[in-house]
C-alpha atoms as a PDB file:
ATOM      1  CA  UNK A   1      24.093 -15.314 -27.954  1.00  0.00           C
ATOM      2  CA  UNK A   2      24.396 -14.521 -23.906  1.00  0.00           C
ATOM      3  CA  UNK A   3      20.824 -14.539 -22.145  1.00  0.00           C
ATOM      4  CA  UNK A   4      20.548 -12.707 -18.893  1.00  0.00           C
ATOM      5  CA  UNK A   5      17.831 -14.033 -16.537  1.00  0.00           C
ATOM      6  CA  UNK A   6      15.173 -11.717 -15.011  1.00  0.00           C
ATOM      7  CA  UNK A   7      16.229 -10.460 -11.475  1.00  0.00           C
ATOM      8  CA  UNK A   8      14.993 -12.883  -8.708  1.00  0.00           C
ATOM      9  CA  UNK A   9      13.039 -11.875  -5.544  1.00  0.00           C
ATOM     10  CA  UNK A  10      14.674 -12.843  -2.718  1.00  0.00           C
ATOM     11  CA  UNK A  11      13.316 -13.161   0.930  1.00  0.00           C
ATOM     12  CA  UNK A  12      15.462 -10.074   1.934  1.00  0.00           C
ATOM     13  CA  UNK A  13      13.913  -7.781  -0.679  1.00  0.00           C
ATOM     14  CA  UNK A  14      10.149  -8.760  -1.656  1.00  0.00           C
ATOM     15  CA  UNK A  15       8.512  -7.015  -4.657  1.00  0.00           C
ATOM     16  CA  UNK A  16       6.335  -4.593  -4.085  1.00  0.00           C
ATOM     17  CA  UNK A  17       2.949  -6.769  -5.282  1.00  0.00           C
ATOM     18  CA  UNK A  18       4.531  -9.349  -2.341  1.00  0.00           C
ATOM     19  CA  UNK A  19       4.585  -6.854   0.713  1.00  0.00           C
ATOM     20  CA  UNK A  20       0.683  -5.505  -0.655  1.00  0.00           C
ATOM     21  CA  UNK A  21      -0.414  -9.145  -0.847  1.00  0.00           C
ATOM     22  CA  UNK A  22       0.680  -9.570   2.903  1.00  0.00           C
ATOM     23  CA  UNK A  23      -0.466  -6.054   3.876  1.00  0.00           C
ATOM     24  CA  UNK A  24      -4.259  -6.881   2.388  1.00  0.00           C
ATOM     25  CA  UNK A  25      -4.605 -10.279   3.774  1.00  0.00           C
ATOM     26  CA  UNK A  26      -3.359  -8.856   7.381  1.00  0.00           C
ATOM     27  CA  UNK A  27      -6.345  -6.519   6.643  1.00  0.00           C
ATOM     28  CA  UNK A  28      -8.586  -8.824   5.698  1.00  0.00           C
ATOM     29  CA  UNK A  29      -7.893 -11.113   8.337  1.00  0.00           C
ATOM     30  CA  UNK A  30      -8.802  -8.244  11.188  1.00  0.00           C
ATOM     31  CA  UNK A  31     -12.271  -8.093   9.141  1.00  0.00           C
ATOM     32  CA  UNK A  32     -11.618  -4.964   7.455  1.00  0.00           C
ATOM     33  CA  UNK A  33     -12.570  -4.442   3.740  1.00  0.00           C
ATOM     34  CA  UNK A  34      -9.744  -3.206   0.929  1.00  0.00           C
ATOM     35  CA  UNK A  35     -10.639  -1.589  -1.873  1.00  0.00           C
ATOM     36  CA  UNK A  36      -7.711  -1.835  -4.572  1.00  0.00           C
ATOM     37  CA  UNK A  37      -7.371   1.598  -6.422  1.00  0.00           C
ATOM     38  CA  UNK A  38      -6.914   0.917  -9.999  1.00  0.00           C
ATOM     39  CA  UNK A  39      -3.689   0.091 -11.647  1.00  0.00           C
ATOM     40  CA  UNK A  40      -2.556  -1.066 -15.360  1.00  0.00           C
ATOM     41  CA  UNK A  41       0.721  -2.000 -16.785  1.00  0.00           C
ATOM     42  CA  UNK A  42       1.143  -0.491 -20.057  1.00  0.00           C
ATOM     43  CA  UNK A  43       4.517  -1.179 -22.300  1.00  0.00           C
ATOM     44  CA  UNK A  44       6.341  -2.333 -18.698  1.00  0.00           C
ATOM     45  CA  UNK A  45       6.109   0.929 -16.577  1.00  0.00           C
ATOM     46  CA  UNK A  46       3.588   0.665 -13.548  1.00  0.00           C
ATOM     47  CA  UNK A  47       0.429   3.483 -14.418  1.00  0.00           C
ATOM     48  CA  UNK A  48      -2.107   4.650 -12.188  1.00  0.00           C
ATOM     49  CA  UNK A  49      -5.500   5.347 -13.912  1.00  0.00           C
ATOM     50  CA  UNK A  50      -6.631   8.370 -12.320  1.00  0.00           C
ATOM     51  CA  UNK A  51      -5.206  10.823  -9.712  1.00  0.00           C
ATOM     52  CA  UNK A  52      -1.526  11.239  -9.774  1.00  0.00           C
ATOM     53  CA  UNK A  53      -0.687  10.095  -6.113  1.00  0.00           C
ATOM     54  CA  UNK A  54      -3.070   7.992  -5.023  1.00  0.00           C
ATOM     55  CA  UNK A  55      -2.230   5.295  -2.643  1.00  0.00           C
ATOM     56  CA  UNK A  56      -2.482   1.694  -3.770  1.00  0.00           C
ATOM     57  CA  UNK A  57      -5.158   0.788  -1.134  1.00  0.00           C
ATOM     58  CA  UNK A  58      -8.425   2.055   0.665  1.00  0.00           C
ATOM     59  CA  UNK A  59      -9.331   0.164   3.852  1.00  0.00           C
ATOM     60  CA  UNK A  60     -12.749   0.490   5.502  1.00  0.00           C
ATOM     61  CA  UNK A  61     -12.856  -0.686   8.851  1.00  0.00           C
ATOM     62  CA  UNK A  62     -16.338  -1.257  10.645  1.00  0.00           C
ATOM     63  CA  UNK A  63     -15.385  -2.445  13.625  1.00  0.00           C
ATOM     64  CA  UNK A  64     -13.428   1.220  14.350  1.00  0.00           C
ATOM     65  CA  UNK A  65     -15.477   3.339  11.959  1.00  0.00           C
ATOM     66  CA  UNK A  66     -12.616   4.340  10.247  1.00  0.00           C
ATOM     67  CA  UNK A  67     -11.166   4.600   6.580  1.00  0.00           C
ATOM     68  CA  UNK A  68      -7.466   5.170   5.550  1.00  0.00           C
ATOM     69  CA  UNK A  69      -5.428   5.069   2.465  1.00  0.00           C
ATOM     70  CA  UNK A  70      -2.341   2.721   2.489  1.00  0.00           C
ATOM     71  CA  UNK A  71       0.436   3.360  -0.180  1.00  0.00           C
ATOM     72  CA  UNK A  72       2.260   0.127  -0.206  1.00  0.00           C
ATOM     73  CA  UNK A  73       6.127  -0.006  -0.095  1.00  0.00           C
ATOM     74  CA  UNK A  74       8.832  -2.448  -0.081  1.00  0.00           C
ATOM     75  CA  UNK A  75      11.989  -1.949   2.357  1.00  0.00           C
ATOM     76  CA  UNK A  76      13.923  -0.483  -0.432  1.00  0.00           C
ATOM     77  CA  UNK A  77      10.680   1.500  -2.039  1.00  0.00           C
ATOM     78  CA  UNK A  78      10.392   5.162  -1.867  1.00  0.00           C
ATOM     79  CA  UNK A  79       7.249   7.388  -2.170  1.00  0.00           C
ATOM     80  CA  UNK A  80       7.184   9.286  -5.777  1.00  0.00           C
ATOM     81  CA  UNK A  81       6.661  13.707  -5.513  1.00  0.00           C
ATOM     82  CA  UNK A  82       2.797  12.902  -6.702  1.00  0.00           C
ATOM     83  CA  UNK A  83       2.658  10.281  -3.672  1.00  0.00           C
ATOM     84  CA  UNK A  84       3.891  12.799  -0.918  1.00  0.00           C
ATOM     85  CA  UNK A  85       1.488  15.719  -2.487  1.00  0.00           C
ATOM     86  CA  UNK A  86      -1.556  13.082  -2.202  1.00  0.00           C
ATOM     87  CA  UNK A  87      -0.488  12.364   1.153  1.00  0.00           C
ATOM     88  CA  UNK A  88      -0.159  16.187   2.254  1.00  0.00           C
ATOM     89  CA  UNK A  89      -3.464  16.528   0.696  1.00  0.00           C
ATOM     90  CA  UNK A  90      -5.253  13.790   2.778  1.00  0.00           C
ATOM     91  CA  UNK A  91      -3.932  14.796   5.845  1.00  0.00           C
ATOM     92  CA  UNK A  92      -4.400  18.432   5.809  1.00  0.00           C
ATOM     93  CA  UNK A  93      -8.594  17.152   5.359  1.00  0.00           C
ATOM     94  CA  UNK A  94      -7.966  14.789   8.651  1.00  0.00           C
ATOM     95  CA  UNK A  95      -7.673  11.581   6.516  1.00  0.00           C
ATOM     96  CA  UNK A  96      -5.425   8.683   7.910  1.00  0.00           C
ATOM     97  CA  UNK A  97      -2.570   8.043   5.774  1.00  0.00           C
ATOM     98  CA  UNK A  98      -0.767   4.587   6.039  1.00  0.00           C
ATOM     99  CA  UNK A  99       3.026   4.027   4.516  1.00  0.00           C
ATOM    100  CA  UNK A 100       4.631   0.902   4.467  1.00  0.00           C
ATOM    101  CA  UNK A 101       4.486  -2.520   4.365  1.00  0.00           C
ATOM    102  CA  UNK A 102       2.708  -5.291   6.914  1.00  0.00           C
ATOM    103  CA  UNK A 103       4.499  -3.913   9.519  1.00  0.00           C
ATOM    104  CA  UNK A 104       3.089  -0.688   8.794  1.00  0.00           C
ATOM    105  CA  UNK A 105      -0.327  -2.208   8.836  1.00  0.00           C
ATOM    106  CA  UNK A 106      -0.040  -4.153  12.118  1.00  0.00           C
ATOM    107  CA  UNK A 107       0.880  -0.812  13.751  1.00  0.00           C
ATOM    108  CA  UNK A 108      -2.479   1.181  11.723  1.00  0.00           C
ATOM    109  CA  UNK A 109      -4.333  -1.837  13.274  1.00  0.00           C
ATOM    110  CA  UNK A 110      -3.281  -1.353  16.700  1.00  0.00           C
ATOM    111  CA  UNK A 111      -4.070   2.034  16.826  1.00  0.00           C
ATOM    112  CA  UNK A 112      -7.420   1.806  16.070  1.00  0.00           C
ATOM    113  CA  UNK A 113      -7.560  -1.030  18.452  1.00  0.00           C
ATOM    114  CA  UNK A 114      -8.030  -3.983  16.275  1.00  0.00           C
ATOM    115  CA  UNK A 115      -4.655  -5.430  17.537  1.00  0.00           C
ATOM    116  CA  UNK A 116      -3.790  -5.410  21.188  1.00  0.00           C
END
């Protein structure tokens, strides 16, 4: 009997639950609040439970009186069709629409001027 190990994270490619860990904490740090949309992992395949689309994070942001969605994504991740439609959508209504990782956070938080 052969048994093949599970694939191993390394530093140059972080999972996807890694790079949102970072990207909340950086949020939370800079005092803003992060709402986590739902998520459930059913029979190993990742499942949102609601809208097709929606990004993995809400931030609300006192101190610039803003909101914006963040859809997490590792180096090597790529937005899904339902993920680019829910972005389309919240930008044609004037909604800020973050996509990335920590970097892409630390950029969103300097230009609402949280980060010099």
């Amino acid at each position: 009997m052969t048994r093949v190990a599970p694939p191993i994270a390394t530093a140059l490619a972080p999972l996807e639950a890694e790079v949102q860990a970072d990207v909340v904490h950086a949020y939370e740090r800079a005092g803003c609040r992060v709402v986590r949309t739902a998520q459930s992992y059913r029979r190993g395949s990742r499942r949102s439970a609601g809208t097709p689309g929606i990004p993995d994070l809400k931030i609300y942001c006192a101190r610039a009186r803003l909101t914006w969605w963040h859809e997490t994504k590792a180096a090597t991740g790529r937005q899904r069709p339902a993920q680019r439609v829910f972005q389309q959508m919240a930008e044609s209504c004037g909604e800020i629409y973050v996509l990335g990782g920590l970097d892409a956070a630390i950029v969103q938080l300097q230009r609402v001027g949280i980060f010099a």
